[in-house]
Protein backbone atom coordinates (compact mmCIF):
# COMPACT_ATOMS: atom_id res chain seq x y z
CA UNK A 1 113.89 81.96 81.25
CA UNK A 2 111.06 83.90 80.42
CA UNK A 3 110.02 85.12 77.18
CA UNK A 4 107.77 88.09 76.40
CA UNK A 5 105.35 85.67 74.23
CA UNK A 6 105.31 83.33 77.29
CA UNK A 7 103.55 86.43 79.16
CA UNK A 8 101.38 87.38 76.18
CA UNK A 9 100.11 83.38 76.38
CA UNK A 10 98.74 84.59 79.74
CA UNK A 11 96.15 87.23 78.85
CA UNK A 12 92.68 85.83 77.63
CA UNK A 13 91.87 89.69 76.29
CA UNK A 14 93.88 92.25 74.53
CA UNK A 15 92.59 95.43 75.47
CA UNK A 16 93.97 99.01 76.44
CA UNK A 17 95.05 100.22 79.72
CA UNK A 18 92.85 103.19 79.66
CA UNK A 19 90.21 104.58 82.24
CA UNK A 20 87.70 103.76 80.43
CA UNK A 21 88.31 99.75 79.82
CA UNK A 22 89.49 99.58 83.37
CA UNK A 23 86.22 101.32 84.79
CA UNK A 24 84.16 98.47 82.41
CA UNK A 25 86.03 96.27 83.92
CA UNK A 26 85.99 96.70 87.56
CA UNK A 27 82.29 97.51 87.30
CA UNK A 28 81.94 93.49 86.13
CA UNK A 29 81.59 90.76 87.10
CA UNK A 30 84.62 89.20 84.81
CA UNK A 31 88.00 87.79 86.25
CA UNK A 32 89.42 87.05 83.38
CA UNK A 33 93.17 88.48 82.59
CA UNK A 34 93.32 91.45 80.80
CA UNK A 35 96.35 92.77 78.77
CA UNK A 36 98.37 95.42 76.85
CA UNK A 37 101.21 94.62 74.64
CA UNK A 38 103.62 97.40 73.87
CA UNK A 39 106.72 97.38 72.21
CA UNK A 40 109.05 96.89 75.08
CA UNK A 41 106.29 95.69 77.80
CA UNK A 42 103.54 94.43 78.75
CA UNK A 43 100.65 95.41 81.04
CA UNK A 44 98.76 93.04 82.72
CA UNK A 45 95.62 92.85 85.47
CA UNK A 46 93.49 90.88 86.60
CA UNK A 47 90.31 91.21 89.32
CA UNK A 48 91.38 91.41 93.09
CA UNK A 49 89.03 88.55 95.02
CA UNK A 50 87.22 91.02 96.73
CA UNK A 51 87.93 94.54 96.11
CA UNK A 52 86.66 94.44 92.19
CA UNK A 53 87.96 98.37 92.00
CA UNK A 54 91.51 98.25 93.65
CA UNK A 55 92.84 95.30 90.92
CA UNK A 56 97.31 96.60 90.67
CA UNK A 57 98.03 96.30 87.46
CA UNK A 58 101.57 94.32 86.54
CA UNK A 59 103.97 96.22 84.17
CA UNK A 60 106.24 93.76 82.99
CA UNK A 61 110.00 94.59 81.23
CA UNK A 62 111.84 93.02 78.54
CA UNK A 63 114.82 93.35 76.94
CA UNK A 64 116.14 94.10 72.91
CA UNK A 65 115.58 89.92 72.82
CA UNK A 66 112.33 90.00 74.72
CA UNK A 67 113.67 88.24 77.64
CA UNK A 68 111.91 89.23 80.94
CA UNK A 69 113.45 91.61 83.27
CA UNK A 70 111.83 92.43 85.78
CA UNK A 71 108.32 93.79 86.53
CA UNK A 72 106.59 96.29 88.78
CA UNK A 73 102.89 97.14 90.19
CA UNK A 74 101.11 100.37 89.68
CA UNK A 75 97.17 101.25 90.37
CA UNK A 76 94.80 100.82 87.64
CA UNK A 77 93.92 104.04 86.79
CA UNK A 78 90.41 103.77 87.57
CA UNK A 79 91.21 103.11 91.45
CA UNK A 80 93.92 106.00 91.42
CA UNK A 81 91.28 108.75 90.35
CA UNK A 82 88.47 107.40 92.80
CA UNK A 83 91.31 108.12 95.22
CA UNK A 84 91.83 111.35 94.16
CA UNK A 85 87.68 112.05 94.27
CA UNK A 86 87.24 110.19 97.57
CA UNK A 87 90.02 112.96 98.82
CA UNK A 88 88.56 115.97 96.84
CA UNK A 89 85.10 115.08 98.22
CA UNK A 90 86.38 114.78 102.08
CA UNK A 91 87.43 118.60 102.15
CA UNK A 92 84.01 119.73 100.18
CA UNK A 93 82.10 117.88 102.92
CA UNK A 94 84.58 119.50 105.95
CA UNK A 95 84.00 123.16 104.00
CA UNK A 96 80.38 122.90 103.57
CA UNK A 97 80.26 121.68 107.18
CA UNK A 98 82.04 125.00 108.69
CA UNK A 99 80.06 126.85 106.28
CA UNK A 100 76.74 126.02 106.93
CA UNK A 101 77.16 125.60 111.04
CA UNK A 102 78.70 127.01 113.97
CA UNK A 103 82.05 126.52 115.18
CA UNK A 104 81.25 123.96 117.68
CA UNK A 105 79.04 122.19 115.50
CA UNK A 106 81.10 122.04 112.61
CA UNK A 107 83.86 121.36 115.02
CA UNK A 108 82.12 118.06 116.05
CA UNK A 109 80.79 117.15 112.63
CA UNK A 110 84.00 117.59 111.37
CA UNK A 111 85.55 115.27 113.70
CA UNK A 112 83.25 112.96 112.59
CA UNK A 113 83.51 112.83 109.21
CA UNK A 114 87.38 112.87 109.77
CA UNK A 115 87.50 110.05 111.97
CA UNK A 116 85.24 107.84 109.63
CA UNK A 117 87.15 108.61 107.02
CA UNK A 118 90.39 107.54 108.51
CA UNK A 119 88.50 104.37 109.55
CA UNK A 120 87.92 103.92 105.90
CA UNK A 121 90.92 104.53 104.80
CA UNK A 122 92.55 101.87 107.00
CA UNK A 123 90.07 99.20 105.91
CA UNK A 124 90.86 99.74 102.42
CA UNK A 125 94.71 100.32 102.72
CA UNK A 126 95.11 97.18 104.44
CA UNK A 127 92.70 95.31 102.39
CA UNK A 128 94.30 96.57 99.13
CA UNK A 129 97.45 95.69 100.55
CA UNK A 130 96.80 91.86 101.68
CA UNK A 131 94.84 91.58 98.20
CA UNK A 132 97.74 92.70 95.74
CA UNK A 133 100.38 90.60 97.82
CA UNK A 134 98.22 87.63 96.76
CA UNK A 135 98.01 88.71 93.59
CA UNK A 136 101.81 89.26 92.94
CA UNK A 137 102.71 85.73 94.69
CA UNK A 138 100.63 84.09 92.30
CA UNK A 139 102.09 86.15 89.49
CA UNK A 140 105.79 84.92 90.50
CA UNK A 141 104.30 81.96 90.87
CA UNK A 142 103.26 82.08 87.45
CA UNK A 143 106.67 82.87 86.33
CA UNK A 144 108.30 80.26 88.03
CA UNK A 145 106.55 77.55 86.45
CA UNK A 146 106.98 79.48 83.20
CA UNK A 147 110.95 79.95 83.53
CA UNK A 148 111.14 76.05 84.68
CA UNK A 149 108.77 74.92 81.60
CA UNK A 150 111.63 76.51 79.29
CA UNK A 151 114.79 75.26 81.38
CA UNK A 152 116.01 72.62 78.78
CA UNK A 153 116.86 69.14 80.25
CA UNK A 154 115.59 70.05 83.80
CA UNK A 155 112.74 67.87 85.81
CA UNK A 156 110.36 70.04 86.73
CA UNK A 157 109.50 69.05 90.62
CA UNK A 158 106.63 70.90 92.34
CA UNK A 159 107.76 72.90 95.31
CA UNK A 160 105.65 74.20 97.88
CA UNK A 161 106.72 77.92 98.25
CA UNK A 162 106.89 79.40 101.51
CA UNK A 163 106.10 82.73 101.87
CA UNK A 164 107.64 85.46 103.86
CA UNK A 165 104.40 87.16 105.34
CA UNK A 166 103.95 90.45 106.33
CA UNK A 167 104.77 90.54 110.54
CA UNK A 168 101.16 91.74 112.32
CA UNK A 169 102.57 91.66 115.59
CA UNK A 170 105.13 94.11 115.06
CA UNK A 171 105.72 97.11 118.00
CA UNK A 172 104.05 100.14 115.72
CA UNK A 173 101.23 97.89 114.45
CA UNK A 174 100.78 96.81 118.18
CA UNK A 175 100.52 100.25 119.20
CA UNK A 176 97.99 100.85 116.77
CA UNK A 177 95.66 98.13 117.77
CA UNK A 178 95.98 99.12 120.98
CA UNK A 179 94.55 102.81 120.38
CA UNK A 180 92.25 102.24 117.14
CA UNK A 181 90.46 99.08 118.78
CA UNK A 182 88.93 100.90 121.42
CA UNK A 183 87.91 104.05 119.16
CA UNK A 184 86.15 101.46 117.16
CA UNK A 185 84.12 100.54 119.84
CA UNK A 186 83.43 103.92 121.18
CA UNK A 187 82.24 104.73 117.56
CA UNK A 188 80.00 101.64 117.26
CA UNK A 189 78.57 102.91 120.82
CA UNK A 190 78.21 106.34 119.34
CA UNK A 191 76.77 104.94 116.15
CA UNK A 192 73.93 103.14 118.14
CA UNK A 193 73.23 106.12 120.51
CA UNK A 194 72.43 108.28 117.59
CA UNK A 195 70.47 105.59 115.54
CA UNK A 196 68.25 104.65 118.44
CA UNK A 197 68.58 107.76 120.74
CA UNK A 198 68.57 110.63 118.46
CA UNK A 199 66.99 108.60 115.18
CA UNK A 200 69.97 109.26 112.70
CA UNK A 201 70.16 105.83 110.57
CA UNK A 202 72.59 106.95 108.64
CA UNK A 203 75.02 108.59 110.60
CA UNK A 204 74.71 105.61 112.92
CA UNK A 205 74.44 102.94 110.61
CA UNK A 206 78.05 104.23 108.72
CA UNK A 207 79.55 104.58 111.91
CA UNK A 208 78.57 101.09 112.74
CA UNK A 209 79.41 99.44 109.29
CA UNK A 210 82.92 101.47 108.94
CA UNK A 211 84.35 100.17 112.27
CA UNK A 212 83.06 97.09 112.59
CA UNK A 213 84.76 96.69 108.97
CA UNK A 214 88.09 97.76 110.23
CA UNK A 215 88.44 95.04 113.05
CA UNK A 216 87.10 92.03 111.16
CA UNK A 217 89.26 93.10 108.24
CA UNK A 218 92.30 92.93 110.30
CA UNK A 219 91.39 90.22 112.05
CA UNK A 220 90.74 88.23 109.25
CA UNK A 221 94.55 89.17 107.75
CA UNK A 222 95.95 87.95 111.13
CA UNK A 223 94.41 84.59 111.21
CA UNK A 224 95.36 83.96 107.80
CA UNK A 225 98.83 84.59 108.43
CA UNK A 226 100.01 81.00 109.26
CA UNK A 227 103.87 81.66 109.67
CA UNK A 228 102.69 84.17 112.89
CA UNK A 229 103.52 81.97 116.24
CA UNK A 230 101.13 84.16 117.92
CA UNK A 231 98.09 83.30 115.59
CA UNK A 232 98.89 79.72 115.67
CA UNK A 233 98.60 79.73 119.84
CA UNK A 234 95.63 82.06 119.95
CA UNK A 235 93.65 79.31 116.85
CA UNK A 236 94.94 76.19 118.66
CA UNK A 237 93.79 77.89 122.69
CA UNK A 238 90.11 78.57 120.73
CA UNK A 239 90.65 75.12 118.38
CA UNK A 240 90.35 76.64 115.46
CA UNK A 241 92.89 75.33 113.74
């Protein structure tokens, strides 16, 4: 059993889940646990490893007793309105773009910027995704060891919890490789014809950065995923593992 004070114990700050803390906060360097106790639950964060912005935030239920239910992840609401710019900004660039060139240019710029974008967009969905599934196993983690703690007359053994990874070598996400990993390399070798050939550092120094993000990003998610047969061959063939 859980108990809402058990979950209180967790949070080294009491603060409020508003915009403003959570921009503070991500802008930091702190990753401590942060907290907000309400009357019938409790909101609770803490820094992703790596993306300091993207941090879910843990809304946690209890009953008239203040047993725990159950509890589900939301953004912060910092990382939900820099979604909302990043989008708003997108479609000012494409208008400005068709406004200010002709319809071939703006056709190719556009295509740029839209492709980049996507890019992006991958890199940080699946980033954000991997990060937060950490994030909630060590939370349930967290309660396990909490709900065993309070089991009266029970020896408390230490189990090492296998966990049911997400599949990466599934048919869609196979597909997907299949067509984004070459259109990452044609973009790094359009990248480096405009920063060398047509002197444009930083339309070929994004293009370079963005891509190159998106493949070792995923790469690094599939060779972390130890329960993939596939990922075990391909690190034993290269002796990696």
């Amino acid at each position: 059993m859980v108990y809402k004070k058990d979950i209180e114990s967790l949070i080294a700050v009491r603060i409020n889940s508003t915009l403003k803390n959570h921009w503070f906060y991500a802008s930091s360097n702190k990753c401590h646990v942060n907290g907000e106790v309400r009357e019938n639950n409790i909101l609770i964060w803490k820094n992703s490893y790596f993306l300091r912005m993207a941090y879910p935030i843990f809304v946690v239920s209890f009953d008239e007793n203040d047993l725990y239910q159950t509890f589900k992840v939301i953004d912060n609401p910092y990382f939900a309105l820099s979604k909302k710019v990043v989008f708003c900004l997108i479609i000012l660039l494409l208008a400005v773009v068709f406004i200010s060139y002709d319809l071939r240019t703006a056709m190719i710029g556009s295509s740029f910027i839209v492709l980049l974008s996507l890019a992006a967009y991958l890199v940080m969905k699946k980033s954000v995704a991997f990060e937060t599934k950490i994030l909630v196993e060590n939370f349930k983690d967290e309660l396990a060891k909490i709900s065993a703690k309070n089991s009266s007359n029970i020896k408390v053994n230490l189990i090492e919890r296998k966990y049911n990874h997400t599949k990466e070598w599934t048919i869609m996400k196979t597909i997907m490789r299949i067509i984004l990993y070459p259109a990452c390399v044609l973009l790094i070798y359009g990248a480096i014809e405009l920063l060398f050939k047509n002197g444009k550092i930083i339309q070929g120094v994004t293009g370079i950065i963005v891509a190159s993000l998106f493949m070792l990003s995923d790469l690094l998610i599939i060779f972390k995923m130890e329960d993939n047969t596939f990922t075990k061959k391909i690190l034993e063939f290269f002796k990696l593992k």
